[in-house]
N, C-alpha and C. Protein backbone atom coordinates (compact mmCIF):
# COMPACT_ATOMS: atom_id res chain seq x y z
N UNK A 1 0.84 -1.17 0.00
CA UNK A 1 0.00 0.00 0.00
C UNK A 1 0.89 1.24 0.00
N UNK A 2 0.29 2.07 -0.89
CA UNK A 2 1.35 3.54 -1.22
C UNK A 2 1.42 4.09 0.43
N UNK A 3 2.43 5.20 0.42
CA UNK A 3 2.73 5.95 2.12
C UNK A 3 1.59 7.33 1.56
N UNK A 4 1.46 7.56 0.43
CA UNK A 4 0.54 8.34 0.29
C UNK A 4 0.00 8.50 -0.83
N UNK A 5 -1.00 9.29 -0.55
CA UNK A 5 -2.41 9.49 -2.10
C UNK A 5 -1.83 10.37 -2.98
N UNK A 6 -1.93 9.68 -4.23
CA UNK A 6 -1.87 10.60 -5.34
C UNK A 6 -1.93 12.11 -5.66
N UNK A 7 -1.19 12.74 -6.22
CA UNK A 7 -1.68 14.35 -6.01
C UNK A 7 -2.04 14.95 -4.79
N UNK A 8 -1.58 14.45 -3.10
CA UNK A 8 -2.13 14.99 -2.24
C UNK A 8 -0.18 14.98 -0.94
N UNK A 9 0.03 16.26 -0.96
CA UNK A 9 1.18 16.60 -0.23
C UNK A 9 0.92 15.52 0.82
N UNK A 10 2.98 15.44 1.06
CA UNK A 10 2.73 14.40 2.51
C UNK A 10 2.77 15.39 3.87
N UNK A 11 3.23 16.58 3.76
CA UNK A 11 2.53 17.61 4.56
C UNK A 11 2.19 18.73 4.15
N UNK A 12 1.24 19.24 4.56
CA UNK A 12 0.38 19.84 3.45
C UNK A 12 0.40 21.42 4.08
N UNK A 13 0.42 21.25 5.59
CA UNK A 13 1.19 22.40 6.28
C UNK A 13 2.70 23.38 5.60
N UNK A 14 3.31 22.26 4.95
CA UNK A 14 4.66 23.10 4.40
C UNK A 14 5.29 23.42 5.42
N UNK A 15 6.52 23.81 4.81
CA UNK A 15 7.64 24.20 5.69
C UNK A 15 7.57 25.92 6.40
N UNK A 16 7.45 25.45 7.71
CA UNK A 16 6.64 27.07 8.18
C UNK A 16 7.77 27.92 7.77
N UNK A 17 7.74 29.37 7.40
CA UNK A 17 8.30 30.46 7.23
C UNK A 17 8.96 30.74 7.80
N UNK A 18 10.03 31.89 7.59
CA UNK A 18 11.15 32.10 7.81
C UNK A 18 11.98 30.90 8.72
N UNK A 19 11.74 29.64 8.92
CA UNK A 19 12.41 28.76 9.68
C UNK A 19 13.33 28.32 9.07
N UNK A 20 14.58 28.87 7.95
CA UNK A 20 15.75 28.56 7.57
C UNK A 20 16.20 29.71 8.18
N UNK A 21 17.56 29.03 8.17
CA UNK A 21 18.81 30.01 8.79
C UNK A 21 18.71 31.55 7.76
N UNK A 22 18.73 31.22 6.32
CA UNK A 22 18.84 32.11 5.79
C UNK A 22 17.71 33.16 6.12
N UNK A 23 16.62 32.65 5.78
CA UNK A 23 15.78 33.88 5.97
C UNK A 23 16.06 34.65 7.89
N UNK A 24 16.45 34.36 8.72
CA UNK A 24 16.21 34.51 9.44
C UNK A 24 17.71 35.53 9.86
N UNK A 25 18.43 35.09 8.70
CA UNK A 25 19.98 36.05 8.56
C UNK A 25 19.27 37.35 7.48
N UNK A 26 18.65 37.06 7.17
CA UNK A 26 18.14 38.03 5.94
C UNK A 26 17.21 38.79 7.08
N UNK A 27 16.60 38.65 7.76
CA UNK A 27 15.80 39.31 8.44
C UNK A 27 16.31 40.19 9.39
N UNK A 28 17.43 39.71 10.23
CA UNK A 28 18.04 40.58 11.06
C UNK A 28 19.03 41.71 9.85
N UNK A 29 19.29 41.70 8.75
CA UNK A 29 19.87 42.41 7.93
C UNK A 29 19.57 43.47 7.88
N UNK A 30 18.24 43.04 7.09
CA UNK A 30 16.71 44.13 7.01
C UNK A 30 16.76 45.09 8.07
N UNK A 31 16.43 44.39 9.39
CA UNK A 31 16.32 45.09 10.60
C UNK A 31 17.70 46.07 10.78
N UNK A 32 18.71 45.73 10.59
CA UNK A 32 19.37 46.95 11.17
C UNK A 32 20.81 46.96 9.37
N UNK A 33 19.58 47.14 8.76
CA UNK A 33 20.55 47.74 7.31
C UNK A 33 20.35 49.84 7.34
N UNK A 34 19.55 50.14 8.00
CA UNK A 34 19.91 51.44 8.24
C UNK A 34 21.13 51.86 8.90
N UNK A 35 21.52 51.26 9.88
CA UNK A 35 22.82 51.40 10.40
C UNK A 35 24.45 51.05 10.37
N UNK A 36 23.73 49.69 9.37
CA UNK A 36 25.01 49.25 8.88
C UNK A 36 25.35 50.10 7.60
N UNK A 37 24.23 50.65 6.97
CA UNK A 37 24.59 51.79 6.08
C UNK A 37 25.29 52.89 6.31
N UNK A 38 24.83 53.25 7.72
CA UNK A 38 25.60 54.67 8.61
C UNK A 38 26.81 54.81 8.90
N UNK A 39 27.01 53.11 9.17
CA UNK A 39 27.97 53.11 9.92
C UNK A 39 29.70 52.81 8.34
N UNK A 40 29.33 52.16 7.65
CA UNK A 40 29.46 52.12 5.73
C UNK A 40 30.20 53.74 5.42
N UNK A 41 29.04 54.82 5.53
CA UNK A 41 29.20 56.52 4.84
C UNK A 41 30.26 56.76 6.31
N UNK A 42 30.53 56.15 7.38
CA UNK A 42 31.42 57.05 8.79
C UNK A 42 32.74 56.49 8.28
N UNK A 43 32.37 55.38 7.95
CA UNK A 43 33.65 54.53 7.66
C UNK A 43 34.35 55.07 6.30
N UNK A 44 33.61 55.10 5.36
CA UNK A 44 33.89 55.96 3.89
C UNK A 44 34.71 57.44 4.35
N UNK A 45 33.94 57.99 5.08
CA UNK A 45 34.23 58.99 5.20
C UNK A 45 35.51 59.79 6.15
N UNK A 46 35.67 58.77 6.87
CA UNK A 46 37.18 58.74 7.83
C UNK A 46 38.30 58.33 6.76
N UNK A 47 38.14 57.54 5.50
CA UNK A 47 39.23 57.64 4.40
C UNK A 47 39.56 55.64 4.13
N UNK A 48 38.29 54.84 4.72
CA UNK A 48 38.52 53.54 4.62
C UNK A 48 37.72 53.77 2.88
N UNK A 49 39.00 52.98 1.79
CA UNK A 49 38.52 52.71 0.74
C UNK A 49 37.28 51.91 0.30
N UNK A 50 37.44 50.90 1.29
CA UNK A 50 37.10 49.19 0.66
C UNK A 50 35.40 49.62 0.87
N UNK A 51 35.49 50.85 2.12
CA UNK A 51 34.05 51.16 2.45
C UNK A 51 33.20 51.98 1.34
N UNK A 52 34.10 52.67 1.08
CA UNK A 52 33.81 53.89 -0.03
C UNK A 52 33.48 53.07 -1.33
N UNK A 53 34.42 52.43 -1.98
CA UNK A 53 34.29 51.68 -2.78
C UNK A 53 32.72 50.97 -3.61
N UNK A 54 32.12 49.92 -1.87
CA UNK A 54 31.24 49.37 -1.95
C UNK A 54 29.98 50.18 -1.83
N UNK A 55 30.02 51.33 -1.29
CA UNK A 55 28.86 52.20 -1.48
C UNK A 55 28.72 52.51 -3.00
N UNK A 56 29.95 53.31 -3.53
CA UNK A 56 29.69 53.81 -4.44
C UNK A 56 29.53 52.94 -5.50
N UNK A 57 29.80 51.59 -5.60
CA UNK A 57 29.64 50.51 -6.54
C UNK A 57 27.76 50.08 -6.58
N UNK A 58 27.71 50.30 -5.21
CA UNK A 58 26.19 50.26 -4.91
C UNK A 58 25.56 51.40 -5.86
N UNK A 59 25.84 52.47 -5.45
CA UNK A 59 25.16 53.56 -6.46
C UNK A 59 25.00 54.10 -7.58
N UNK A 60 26.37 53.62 -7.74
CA UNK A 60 26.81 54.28 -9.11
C UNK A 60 27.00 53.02 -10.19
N UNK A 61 26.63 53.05 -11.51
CA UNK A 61 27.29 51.97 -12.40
C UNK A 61 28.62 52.39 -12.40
N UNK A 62 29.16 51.41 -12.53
CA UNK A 62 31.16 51.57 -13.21
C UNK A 62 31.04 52.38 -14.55
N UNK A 63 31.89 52.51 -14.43
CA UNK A 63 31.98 53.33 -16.32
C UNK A 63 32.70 53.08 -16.47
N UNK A 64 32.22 52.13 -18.03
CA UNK A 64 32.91 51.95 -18.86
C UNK A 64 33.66 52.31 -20.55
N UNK A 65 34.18 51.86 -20.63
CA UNK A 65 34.99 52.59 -21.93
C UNK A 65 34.50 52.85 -22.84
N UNK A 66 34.19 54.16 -23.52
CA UNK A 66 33.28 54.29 -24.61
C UNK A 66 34.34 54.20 -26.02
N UNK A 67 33.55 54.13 -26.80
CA UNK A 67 34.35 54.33 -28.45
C UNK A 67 34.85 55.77 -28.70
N UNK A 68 35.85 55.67 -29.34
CA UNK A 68 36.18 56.97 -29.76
C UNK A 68 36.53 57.36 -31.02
N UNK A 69 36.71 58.36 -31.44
CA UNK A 69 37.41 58.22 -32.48
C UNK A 69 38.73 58.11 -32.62
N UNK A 70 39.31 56.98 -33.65
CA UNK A 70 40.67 57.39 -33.60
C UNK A 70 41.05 57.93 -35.16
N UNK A 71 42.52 58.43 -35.01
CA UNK A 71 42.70 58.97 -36.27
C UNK A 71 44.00 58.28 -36.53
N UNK A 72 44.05 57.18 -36.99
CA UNK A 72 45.50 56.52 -38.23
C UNK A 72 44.89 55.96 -39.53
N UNK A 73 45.99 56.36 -39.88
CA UNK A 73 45.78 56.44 -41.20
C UNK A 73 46.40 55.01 -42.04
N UNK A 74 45.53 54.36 -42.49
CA UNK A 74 45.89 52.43 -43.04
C UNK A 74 45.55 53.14 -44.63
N UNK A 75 46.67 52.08 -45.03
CA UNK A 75 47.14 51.83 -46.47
C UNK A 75 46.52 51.07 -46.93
N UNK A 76 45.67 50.11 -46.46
CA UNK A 76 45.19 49.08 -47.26
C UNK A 76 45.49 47.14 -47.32
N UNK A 77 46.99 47.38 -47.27
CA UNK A 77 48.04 46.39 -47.37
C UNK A 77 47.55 45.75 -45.80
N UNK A 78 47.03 44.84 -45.40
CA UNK A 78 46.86 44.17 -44.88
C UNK A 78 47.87 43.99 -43.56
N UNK A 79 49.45 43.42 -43.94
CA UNK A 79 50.33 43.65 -42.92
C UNK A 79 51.13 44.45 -42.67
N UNK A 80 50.97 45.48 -43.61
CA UNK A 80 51.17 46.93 -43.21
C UNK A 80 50.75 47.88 -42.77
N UNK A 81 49.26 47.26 -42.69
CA UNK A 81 48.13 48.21 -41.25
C UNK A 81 48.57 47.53 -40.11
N UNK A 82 48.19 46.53 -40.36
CA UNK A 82 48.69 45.40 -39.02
C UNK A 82 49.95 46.47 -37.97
N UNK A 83 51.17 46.24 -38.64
CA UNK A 83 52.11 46.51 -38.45
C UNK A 83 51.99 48.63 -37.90
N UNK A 84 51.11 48.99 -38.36
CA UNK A 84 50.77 50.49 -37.90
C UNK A 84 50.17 50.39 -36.71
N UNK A 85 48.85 49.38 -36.93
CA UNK A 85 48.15 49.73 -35.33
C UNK A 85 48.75 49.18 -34.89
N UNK A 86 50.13 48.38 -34.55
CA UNK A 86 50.75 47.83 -33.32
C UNK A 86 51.63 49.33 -33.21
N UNK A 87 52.33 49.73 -33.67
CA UNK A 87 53.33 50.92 -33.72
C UNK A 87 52.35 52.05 -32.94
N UNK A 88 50.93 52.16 -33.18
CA UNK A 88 50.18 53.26 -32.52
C UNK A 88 49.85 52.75 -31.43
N UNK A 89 49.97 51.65 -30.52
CA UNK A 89 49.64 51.16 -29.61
C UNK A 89 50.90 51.27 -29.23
N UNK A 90 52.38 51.14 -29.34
CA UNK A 90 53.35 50.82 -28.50
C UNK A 90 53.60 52.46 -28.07
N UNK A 91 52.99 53.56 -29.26
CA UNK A 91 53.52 54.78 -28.58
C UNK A 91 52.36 55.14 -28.11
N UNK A 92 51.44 54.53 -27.77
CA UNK A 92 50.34 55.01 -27.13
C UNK A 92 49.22 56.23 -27.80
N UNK A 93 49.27 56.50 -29.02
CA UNK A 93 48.78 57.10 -29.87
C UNK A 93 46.87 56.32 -30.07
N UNK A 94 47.24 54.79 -30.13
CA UNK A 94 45.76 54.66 -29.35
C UNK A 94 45.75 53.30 -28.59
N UNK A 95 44.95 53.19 -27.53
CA UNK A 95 44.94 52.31 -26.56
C UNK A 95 44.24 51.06 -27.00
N UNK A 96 45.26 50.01 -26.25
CA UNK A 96 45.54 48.57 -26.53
C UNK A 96 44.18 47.92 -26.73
N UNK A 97 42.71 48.21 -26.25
CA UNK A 97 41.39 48.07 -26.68
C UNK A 97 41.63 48.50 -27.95
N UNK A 98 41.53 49.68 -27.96
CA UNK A 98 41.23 50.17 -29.71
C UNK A 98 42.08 49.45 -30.78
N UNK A 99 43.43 49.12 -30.09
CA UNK A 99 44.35 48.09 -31.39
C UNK A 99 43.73 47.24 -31.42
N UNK A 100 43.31 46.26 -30.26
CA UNK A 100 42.32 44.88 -30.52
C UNK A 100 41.34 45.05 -31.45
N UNK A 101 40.50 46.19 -31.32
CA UNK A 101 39.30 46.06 -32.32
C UNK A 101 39.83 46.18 -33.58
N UNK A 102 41.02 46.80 -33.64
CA UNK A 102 41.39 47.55 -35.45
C UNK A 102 41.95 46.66 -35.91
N UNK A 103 42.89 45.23 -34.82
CA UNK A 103 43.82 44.20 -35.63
C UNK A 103 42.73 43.26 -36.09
N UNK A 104 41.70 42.78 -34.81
CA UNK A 104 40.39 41.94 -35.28
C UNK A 104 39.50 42.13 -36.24
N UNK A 105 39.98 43.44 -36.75
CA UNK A 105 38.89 43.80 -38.31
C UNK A 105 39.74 43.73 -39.47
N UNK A 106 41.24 43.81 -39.12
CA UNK A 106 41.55 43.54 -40.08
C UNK A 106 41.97 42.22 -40.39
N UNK A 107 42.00 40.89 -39.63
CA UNK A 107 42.34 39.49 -39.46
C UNK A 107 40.83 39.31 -40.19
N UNK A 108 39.79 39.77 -39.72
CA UNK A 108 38.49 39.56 -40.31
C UNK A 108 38.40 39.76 -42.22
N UNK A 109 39.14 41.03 -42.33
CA UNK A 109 38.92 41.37 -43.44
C UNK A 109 39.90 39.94 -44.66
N UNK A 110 40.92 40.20 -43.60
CA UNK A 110 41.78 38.54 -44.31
C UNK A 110 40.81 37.48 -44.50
N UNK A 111 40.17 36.96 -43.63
CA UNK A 111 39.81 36.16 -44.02
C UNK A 111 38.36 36.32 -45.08
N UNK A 112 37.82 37.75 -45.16
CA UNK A 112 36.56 37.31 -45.91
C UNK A 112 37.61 37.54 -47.20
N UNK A 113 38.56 37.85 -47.73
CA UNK A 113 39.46 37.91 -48.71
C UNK A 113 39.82 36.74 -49.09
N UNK A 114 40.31 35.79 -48.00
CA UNK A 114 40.88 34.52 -48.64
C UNK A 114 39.50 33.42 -48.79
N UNK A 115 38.45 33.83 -48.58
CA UNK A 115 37.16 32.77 -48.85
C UNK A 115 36.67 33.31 -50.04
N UNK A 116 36.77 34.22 -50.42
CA UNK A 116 36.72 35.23 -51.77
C UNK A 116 37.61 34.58 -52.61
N UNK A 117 38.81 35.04 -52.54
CA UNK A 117 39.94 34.15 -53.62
C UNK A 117 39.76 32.53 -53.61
N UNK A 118 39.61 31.91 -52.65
CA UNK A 118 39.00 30.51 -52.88
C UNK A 118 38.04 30.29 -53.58
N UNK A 119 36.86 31.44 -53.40
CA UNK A 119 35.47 31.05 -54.24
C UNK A 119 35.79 31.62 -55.65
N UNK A 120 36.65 32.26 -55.54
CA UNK A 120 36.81 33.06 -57.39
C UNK A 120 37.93 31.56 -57.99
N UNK A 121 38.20 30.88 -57.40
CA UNK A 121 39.32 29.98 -57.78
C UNK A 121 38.57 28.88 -58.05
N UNK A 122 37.60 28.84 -57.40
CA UNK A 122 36.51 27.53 -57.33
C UNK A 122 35.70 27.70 -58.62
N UNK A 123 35.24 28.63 -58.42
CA UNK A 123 34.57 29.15 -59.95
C UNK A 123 35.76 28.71 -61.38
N UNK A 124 36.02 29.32 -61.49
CA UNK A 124 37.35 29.22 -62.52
C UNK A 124 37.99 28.31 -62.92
N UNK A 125 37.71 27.52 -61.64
CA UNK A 125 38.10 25.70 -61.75
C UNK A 125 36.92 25.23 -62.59
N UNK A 126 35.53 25.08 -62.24
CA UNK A 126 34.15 24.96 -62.56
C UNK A 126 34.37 25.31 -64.16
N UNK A 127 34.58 26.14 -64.18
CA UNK A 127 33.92 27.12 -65.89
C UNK A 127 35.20 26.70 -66.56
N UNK A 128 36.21 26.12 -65.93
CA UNK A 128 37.44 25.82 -66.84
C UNK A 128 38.29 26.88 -67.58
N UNK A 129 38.20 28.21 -66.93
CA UNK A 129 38.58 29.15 -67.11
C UNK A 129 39.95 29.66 -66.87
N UNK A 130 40.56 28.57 -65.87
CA UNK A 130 42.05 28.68 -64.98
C UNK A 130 42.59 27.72 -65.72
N UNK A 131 43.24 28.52 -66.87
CA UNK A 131 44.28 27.53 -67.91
C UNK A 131 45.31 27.11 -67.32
N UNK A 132 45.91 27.98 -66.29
CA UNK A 132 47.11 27.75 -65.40
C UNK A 132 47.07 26.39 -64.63
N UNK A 133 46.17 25.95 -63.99
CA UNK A 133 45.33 25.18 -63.43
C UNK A 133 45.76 23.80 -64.35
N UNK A 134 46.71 22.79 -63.18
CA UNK A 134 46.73 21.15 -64.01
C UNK A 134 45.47 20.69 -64.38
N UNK A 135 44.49 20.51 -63.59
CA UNK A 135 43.00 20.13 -63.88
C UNK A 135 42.29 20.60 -64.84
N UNK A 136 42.51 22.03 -65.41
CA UNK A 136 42.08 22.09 -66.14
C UNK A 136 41.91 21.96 -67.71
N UNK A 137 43.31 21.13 -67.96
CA UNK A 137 43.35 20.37 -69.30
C UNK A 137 42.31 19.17 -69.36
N UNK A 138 42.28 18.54 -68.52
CA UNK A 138 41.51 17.53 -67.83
C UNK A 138 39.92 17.09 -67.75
N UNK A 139 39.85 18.66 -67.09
CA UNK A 139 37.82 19.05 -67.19
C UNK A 139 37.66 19.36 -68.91
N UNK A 140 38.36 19.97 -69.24
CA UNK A 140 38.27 20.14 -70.84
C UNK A 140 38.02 18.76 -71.86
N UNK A 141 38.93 18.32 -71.11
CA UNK A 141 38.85 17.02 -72.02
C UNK A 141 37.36 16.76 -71.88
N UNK A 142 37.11 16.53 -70.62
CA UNK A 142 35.54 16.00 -70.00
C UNK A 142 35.01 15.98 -70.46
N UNK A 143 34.64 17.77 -70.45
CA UNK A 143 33.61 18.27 -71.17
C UNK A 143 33.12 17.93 -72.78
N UNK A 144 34.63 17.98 -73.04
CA UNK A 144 34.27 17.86 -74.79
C UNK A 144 33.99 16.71 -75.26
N UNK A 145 33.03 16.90 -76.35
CA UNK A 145 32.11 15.73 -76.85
C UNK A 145 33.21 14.29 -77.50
N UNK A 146 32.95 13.08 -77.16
CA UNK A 146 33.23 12.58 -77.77
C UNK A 146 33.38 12.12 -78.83
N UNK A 147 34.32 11.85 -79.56
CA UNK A 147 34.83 11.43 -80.85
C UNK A 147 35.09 10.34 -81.53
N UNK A 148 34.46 9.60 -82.14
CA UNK A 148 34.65 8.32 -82.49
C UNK A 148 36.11 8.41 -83.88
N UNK A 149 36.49 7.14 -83.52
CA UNK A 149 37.74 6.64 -85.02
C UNK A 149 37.05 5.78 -85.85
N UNK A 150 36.75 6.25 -87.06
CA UNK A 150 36.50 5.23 -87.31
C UNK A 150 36.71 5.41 -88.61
């Protein structure tokens, strides 16, 4: 025989309220978070950082780094920008964030370049257009109609 009925709690009372430790740490918090606040701005204010800190982290968002403009000037040449935004980062002309974003766009730009030259190579292979190309004596042959001897 089951210890209990279907769909029907085995105590149905529940677990009375606030009777975990936590809530009951959370409650005395509550109760004297006015003073531990007071006592937080006395402490801030006598020159303890760690106090100051956590208030103002409380209040304030952090700020963070906005975009800016920068001004260098890229050639085009791939590892010769490269090679600039590291040079403007070592003299500090622009900061080591801003080189990350400018080297990662241009590693980006490499690669939509070399999936480009692959797909223009792929093509060219296809259409039999890349005479240079060993294979393509080959597909030629393919293509072209057969010839009987006779």
């Amino acid at each position: 025989m089951p210890k209990f009925k279907p769909g029907q709690s085995g105590n149905p009372a529940g677990r009375p309220r606030a009777s975990s430790s936590h809530q009951k740490i959370r409650q005395a918090i509550l109760q004297s978070a006015p003073e531990i606040i007071d006592a937080m701005i006395e402490q801030a204010k006598s020159g303890d950082t760690a106090a100051a800190k956590l208030l103002l982290d409380r209040i304030i968002a952090p700020m963070k780094a906005g975009d800016s403009h920068v001004d260098i000037t890229l050639s085009g040449e791939m590892l010769s920008d490269a090679r600039t935004v590291l040079t403007a980062i070592g003299s500090s002309q622009i900061t080591p964030s801003q080189g990350q974003v400018l080297l990662g766009s241009i590693a980006s730009l490499a690669r939509i370049e070399e999936i480009a030259e692959i797909d223009q190579g792929m093509t060219k292979l296809e259409t039999g257009e890349n005479e240079c190309h060993p294979l393509s004596n080959v597909l030629k042959n393919l293509k072209a109609p057969v010839q009987s001897q006779g």
